[in-house]
C-alpha atoms as a PDB file:
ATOM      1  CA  UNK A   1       0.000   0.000   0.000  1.00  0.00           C
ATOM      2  CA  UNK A   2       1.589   3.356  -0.963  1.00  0.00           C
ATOM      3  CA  UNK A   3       1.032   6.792   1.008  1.00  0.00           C
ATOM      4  CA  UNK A   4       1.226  10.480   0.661  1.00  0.00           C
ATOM      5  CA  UNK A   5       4.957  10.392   0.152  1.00  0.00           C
ATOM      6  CA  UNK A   6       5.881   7.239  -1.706  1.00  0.00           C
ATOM      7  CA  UNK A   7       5.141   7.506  -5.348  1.00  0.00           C
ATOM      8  CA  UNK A   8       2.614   4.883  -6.620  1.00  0.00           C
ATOM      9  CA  UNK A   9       4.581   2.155  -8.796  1.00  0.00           C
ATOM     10  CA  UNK A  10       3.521   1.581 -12.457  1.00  0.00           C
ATOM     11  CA  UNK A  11       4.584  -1.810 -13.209  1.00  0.00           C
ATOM     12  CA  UNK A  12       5.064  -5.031 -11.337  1.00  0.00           C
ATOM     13  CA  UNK A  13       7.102  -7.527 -12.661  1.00  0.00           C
ATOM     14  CA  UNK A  14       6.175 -11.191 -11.598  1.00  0.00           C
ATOM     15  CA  UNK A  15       9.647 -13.542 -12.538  1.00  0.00           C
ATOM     16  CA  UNK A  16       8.887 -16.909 -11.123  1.00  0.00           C
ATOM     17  CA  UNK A  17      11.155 -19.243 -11.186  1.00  0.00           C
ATOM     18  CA  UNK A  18      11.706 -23.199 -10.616  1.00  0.00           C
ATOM     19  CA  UNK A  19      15.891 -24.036 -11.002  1.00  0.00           C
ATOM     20  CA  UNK A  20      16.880 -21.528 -13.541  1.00  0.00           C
ATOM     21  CA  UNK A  21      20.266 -20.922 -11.954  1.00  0.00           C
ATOM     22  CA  UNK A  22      21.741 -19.892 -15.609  1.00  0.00           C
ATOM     23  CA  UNK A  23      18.416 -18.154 -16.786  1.00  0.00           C
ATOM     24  CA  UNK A  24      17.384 -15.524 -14.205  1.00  0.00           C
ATOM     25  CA  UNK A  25      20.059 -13.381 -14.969  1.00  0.00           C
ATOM     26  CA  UNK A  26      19.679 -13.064 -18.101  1.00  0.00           C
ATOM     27  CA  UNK A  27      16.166 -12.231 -17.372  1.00  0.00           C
ATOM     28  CA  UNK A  28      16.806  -9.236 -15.060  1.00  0.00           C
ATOM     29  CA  UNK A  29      19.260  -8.069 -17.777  1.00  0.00           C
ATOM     30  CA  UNK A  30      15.934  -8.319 -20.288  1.00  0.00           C
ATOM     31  CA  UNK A  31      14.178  -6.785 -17.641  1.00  0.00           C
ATOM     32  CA  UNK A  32      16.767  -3.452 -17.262  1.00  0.00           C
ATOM     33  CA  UNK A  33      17.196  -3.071 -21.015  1.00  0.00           C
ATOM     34  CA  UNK A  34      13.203  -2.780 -21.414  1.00  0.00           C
ATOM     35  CA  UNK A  35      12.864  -0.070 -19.222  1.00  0.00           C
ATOM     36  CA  UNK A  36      15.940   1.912 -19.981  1.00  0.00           C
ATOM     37  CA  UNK A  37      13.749   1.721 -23.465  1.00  0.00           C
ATOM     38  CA  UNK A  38      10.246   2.145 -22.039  1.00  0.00           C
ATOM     39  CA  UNK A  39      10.726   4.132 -18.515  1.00  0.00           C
ATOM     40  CA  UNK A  40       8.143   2.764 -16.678  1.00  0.00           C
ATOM     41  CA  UNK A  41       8.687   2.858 -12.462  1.00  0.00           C
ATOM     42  CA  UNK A  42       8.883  -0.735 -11.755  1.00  0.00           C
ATOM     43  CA  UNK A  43       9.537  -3.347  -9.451  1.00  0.00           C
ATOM     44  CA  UNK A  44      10.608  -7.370  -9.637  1.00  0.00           C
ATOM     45  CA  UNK A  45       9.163  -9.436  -7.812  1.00  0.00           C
ATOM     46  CA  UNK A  46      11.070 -12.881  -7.826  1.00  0.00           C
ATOM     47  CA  UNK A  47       8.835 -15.930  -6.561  1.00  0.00           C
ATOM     48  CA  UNK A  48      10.741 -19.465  -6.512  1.00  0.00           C
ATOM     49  CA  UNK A  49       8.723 -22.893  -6.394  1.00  0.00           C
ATOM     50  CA  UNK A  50      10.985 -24.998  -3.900  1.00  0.00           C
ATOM     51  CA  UNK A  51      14.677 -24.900  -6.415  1.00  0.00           C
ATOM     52  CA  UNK A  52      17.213 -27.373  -5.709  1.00  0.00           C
ATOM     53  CA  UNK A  53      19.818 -25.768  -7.780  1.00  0.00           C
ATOM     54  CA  UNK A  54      21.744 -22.181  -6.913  1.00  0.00           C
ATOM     55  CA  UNK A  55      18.840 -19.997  -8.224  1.00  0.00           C
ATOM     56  CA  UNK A  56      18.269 -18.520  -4.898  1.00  0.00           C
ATOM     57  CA  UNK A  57      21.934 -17.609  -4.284  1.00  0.00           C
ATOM     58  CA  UNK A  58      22.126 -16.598  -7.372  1.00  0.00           C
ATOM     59  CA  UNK A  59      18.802 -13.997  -7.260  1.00  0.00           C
ATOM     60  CA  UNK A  60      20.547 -12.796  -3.810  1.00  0.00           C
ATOM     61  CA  UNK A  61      23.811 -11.974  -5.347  1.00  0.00           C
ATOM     62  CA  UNK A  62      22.728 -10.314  -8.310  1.00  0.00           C
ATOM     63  CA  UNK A  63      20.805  -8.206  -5.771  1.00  0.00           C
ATOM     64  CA  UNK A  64      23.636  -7.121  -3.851  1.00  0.00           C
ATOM     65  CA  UNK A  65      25.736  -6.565  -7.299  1.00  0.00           C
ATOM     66  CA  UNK A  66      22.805  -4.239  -8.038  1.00  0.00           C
ATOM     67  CA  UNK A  67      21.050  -2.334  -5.311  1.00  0.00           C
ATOM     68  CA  UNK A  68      19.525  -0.070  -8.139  1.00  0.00           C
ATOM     69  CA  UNK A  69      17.066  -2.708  -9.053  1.00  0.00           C
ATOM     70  CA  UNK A  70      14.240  -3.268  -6.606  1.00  0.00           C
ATOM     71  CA  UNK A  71      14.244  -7.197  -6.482  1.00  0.00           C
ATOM     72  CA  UNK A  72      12.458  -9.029  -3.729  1.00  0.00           C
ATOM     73  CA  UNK A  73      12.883 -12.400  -3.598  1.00  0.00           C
ATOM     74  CA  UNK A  74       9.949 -14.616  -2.015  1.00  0.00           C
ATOM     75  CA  UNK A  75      10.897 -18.455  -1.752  1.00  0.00           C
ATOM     76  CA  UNK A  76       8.782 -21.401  -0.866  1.00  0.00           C
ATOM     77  CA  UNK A  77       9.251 -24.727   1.720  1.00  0.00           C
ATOM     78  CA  UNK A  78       6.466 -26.785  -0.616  1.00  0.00           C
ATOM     79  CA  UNK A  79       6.121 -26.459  -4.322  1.00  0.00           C
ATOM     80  CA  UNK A  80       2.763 -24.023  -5.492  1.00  0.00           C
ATOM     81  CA  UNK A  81       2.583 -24.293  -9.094  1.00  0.00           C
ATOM     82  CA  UNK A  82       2.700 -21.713 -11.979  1.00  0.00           C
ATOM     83  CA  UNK A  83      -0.772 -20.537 -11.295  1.00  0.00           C
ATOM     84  CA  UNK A  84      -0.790 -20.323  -7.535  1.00  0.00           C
ATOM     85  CA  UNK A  85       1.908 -18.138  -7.468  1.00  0.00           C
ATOM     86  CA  UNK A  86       1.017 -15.595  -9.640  1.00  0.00           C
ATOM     87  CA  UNK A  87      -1.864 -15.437  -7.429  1.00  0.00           C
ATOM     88  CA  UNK A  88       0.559 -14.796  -4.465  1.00  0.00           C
ATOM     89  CA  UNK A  89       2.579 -12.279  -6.845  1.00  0.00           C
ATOM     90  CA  UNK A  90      -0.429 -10.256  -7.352  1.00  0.00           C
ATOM     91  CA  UNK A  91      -1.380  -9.769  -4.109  1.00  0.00           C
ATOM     92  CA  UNK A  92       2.070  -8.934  -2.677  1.00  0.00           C
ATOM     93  CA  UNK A  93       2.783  -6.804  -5.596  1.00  0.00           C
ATOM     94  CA  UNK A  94       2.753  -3.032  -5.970  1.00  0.00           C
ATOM     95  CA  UNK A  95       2.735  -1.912  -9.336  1.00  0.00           C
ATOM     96  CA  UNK A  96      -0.758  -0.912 -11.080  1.00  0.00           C
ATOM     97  CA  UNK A  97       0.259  -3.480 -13.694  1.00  0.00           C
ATOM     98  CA  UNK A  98       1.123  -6.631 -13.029  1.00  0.00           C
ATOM     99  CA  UNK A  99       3.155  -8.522 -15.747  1.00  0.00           C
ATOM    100  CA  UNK A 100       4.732 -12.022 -16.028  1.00  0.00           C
ATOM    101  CA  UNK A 101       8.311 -12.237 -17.119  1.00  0.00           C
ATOM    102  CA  UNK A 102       9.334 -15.929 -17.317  1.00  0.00           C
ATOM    103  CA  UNK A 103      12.567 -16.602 -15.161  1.00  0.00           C
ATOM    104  CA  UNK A 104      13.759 -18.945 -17.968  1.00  0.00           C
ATOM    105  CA  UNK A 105      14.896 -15.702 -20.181  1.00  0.00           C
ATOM    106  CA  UNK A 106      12.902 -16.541 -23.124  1.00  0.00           C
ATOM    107  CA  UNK A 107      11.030 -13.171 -23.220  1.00  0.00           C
ATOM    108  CA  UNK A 108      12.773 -10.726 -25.602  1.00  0.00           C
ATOM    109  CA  UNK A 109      13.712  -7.214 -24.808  1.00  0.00           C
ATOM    110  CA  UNK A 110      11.683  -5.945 -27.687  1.00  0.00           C
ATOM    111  CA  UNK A 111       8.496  -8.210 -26.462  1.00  0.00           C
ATOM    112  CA  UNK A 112       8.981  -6.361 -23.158  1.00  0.00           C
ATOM    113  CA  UNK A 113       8.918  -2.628 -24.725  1.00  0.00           C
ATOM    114  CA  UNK A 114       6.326  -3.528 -27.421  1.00  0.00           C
ATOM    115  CA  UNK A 115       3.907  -4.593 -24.464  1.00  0.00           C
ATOM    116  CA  UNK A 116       4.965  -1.599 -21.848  1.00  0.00           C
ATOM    117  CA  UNK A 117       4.304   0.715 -24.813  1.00  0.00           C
ATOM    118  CA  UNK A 118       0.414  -0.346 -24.579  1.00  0.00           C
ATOM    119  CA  UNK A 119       0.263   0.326 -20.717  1.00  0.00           C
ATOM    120  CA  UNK A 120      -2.845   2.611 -20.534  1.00  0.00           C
ATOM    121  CA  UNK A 121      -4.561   1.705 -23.680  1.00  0.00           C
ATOM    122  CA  UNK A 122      -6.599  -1.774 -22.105  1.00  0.00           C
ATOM    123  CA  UNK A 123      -7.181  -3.807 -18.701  1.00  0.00           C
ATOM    124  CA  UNK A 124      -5.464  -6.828 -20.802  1.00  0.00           C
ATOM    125  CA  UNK A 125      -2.321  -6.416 -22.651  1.00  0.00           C
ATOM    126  CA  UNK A 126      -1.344  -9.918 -24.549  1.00  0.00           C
ATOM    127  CA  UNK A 127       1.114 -10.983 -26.507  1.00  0.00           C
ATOM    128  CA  UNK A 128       0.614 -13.659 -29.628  1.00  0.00           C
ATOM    129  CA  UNK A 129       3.182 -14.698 -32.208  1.00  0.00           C
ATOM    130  CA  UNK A 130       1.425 -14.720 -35.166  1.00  0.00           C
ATOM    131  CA  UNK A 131       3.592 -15.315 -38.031  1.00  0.00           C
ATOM    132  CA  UNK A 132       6.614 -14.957 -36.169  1.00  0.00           C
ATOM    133  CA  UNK A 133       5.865 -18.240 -34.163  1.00  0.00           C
ATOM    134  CA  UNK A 134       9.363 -19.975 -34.848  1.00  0.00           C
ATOM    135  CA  UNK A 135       9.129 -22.733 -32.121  1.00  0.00           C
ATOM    136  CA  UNK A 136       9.198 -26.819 -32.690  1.00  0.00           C
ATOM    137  CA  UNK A 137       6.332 -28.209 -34.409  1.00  0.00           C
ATOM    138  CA  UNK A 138       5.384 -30.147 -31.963  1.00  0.00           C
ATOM    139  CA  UNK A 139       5.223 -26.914 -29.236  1.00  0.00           C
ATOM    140  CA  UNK A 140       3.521 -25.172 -31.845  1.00  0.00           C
ATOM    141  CA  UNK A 141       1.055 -27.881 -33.148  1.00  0.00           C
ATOM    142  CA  UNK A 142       0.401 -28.566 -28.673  1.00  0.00           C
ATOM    143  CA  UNK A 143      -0.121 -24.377 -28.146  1.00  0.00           C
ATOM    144  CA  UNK A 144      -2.373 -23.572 -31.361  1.00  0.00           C
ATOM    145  CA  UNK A 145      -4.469 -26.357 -30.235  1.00  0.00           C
ATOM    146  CA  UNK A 146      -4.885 -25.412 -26.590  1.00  0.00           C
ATOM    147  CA  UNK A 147      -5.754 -21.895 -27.919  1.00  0.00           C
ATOM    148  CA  UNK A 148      -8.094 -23.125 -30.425  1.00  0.00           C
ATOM    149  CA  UNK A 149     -10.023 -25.218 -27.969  1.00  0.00           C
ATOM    150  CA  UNK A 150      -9.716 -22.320 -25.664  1.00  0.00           C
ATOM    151  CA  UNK A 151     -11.311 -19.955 -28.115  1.00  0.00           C
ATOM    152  CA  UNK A 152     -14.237 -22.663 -28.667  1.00  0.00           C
ATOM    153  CA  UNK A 153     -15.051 -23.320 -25.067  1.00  0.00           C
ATOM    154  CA  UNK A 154     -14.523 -19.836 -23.819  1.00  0.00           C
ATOM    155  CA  UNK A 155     -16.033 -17.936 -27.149  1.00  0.00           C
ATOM    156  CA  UNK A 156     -13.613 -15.443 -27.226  1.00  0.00           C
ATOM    157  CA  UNK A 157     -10.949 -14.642 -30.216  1.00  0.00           C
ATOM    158  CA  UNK A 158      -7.417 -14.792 -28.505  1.00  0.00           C
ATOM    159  CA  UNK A 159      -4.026 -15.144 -30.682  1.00  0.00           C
ATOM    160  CA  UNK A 160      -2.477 -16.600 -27.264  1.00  0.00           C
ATOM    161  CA  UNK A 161      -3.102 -17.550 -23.981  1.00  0.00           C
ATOM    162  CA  UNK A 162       0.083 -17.853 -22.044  1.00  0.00           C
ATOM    163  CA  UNK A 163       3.424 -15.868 -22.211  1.00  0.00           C
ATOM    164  CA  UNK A 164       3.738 -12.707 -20.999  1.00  0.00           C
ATOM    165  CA  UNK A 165       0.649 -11.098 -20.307  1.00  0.00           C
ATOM    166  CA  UNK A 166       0.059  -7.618 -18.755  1.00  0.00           C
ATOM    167  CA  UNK A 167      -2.917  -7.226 -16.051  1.00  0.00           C
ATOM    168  CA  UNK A 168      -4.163  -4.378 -14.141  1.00  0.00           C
ATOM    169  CA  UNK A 169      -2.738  -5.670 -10.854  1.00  0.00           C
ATOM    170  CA  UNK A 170      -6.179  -5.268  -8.936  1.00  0.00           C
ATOM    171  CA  UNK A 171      -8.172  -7.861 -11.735  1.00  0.00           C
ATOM    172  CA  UNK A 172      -5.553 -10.122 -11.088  1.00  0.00           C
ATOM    173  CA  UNK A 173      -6.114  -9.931  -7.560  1.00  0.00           C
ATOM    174  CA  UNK A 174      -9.431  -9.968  -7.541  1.00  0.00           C
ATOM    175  CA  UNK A 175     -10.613 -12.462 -10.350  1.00  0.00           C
ATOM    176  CA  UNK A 176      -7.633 -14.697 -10.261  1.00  0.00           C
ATOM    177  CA  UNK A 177      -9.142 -18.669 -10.523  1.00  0.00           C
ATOM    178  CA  UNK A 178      -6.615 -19.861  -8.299  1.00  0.00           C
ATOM    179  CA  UNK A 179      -5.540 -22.228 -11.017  1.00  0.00           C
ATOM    180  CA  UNK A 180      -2.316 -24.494  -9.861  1.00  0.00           C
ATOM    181  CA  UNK A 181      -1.378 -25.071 -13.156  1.00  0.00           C
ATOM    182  CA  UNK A 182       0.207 -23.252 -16.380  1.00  0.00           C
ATOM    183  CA  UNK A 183      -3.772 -23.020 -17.836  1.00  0.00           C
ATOM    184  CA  UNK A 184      -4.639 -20.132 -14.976  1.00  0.00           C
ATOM    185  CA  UNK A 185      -4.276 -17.091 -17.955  1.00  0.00           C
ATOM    186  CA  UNK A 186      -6.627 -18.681 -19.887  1.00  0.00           C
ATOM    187  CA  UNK A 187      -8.965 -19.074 -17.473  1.00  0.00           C
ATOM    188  CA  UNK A 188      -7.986 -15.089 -15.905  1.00  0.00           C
ATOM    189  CA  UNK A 189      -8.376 -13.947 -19.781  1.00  0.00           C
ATOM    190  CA  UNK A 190     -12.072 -15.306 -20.429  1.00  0.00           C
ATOM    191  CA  UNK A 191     -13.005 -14.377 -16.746  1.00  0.00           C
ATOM    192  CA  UNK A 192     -11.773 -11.070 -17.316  1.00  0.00           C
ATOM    193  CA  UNK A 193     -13.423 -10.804 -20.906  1.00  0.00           C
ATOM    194  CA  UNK A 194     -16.587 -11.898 -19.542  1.00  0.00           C
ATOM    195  CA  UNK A 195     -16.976  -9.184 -17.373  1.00  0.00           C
ATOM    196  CA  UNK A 196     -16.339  -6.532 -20.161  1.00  0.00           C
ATOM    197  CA  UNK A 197     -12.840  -6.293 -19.218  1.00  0.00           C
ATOM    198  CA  UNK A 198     -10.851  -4.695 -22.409  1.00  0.00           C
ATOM    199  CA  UNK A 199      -8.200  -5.816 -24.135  1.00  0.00           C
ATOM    200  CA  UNK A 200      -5.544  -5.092 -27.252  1.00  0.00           C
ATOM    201  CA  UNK A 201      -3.120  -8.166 -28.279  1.00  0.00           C
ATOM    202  CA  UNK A 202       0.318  -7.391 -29.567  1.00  0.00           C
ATOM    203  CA  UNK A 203       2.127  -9.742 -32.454  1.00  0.00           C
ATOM    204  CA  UNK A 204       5.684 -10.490 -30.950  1.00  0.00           C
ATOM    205  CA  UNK A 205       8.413 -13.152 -32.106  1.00  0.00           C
ATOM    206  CA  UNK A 206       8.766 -16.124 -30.286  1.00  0.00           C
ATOM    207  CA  UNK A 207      12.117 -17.261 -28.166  1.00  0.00           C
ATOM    208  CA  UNK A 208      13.578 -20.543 -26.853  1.00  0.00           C
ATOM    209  CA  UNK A 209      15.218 -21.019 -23.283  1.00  0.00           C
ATOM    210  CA  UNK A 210      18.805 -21.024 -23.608  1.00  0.00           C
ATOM    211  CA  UNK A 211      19.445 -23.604 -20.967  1.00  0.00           C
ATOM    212  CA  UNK A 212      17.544 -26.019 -19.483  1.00  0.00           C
ATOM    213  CA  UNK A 213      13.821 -27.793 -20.491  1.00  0.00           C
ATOM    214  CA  UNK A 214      10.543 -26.511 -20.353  1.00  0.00           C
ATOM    215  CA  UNK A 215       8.448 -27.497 -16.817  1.00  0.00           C
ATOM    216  CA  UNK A 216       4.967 -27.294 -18.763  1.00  0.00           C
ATOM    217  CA  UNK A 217       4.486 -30.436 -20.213  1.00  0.00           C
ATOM    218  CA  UNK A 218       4.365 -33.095 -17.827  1.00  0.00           C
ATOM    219  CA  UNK A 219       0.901 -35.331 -16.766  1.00  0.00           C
ATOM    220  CA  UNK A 220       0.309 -33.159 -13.938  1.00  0.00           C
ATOM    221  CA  UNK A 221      -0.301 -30.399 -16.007  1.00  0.00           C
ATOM    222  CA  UNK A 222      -2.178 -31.443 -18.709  1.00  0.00           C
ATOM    223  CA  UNK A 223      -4.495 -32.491 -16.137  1.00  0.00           C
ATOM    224  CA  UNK A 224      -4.707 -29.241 -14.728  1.00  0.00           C
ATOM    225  CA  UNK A 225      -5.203 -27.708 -18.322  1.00  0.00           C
ATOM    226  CA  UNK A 226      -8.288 -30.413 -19.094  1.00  0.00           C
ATOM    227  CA  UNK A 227     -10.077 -29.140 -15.652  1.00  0.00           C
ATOM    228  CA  UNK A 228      -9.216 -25.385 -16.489  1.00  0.00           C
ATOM    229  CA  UNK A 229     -10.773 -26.082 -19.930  1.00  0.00           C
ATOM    230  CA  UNK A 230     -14.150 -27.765 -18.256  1.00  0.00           C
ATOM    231  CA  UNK A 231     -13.910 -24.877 -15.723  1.00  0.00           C
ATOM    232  CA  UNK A 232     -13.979 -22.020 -18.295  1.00  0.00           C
ATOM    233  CA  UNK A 233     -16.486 -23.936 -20.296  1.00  0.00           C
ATOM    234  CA  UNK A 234     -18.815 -24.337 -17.032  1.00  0.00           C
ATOM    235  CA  UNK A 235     -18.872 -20.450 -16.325  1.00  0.00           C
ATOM    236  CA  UNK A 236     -20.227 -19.872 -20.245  1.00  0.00           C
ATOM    237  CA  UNK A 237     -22.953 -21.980 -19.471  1.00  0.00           C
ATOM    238  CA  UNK A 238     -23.848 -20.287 -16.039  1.00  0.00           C
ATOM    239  CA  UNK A 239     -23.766 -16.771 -17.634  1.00  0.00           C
ATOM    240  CA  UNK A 240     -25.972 -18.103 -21.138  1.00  0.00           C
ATOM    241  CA  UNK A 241     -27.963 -19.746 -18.343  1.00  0.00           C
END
């Protein structure tokens, strides 16, 4: 909560992270460049999910190399989940945005200014790659199909539904599904779009971590995604109803 004499903060910036030792750097670096670009007032707010390698150590030195940056660090003694923590990050958070930036580095410094340029203009800022989608096949094939079934069920026209969206901070808190899983922006995006929320999406290129796998697909979480996709579908049928 700000006051009389601390100025309010425009941006938050949600890294989570789960062992990306040799990533988050380079994310924070992302992070700098962007708003050197696109001066926004802006804090980082660092949430790790139970690591086993140095990323903690290494999120507290970097800190100390660079008391500049505002960078708190929250950390975790049982593992939450992709969704459950941007939850947490929202209410902790500051800013009047609140925006995911991937600890894994894959977000682009140009992604970051194209998207901070748009701050004002809608409640929903989202990024989609379009044409310059230039994953694997099979990541692509996997993500155009979740979208497209998203887009069915939900009956809304979205280029993308993960990545690095940017919220009003208070929607986030307040209409958040509480979704474990990586499928908690769709179901924040059709909740959101429901209510009239308003939104503009942005055509950015795509990126691939530079070290280390992907945590999204694994059993647990494409079990998550098939109840987020029966939850979004059941709140369509309450409102037509």
């Amino acid at each position: 909560m700000t006051n009389e004499t601390t100025p309010p903060t425009d941006i938050t910036f949600f890294v989570p992270c789960l062992n990306e030792e040799k990533n988050v750097v380079g994310t924070f670096r992302v992070i700098m460049e962007a708003v050197a670009e696109a001066p926004v007032s802006y804090e980082i707010l660092v949430m790790d999910d139970c690591s086993t390698d140095g990323t903690v150590a290494v999120v507290e030195a970097f800190r100390t190399e660079h008391p500049e940056m505002p960078i708190t660090l929250k950390t975790h003694d049982r593992h939450l989940g992709l969704g459950l923590m941007h939850e947490e990050g929202a209410r902790i958070g500051r800013g009047k945005y609140y925006m995911l930036v991937n600890g894994d580095n894959v977000e682009r410094r140009e992604v970051l200014v194209a998207l901070l340029s748009k701050l004002g203009q809608a409640d929903i800022i989202i990024p989609y790659f379009g044409a310059m989608d230039n994953r694997p096949w099979r990541r692509r094939v996997i993500s155009r199909t979740f979208t497209f079934l998203v887009n069915v069920i939900g009956g809304n026209a979205i280029g993308y539904y993960n990545g690095a969206v940017v919220h009003l901070r208070e929607n986030a808190v307040r209409w958040h599904p509480g979704t474990r899983g990586f499928a908690y922006e769709a179901e924040l995006i059709t909740r959101l779009l429901a209510r009239g929320a308003t939104c503009v999406q942005v055509e950015v290129p795509s990126e691939e971590r530079q070290h280390g796998v992907s945590k999204a697909f694994n059993p647990r979480n494409f079990i998550s995604v098939g109840y987020s996709l029966l939850k979004i579908g059941w709140r369509r049928i309450r409102r037509s109803g």
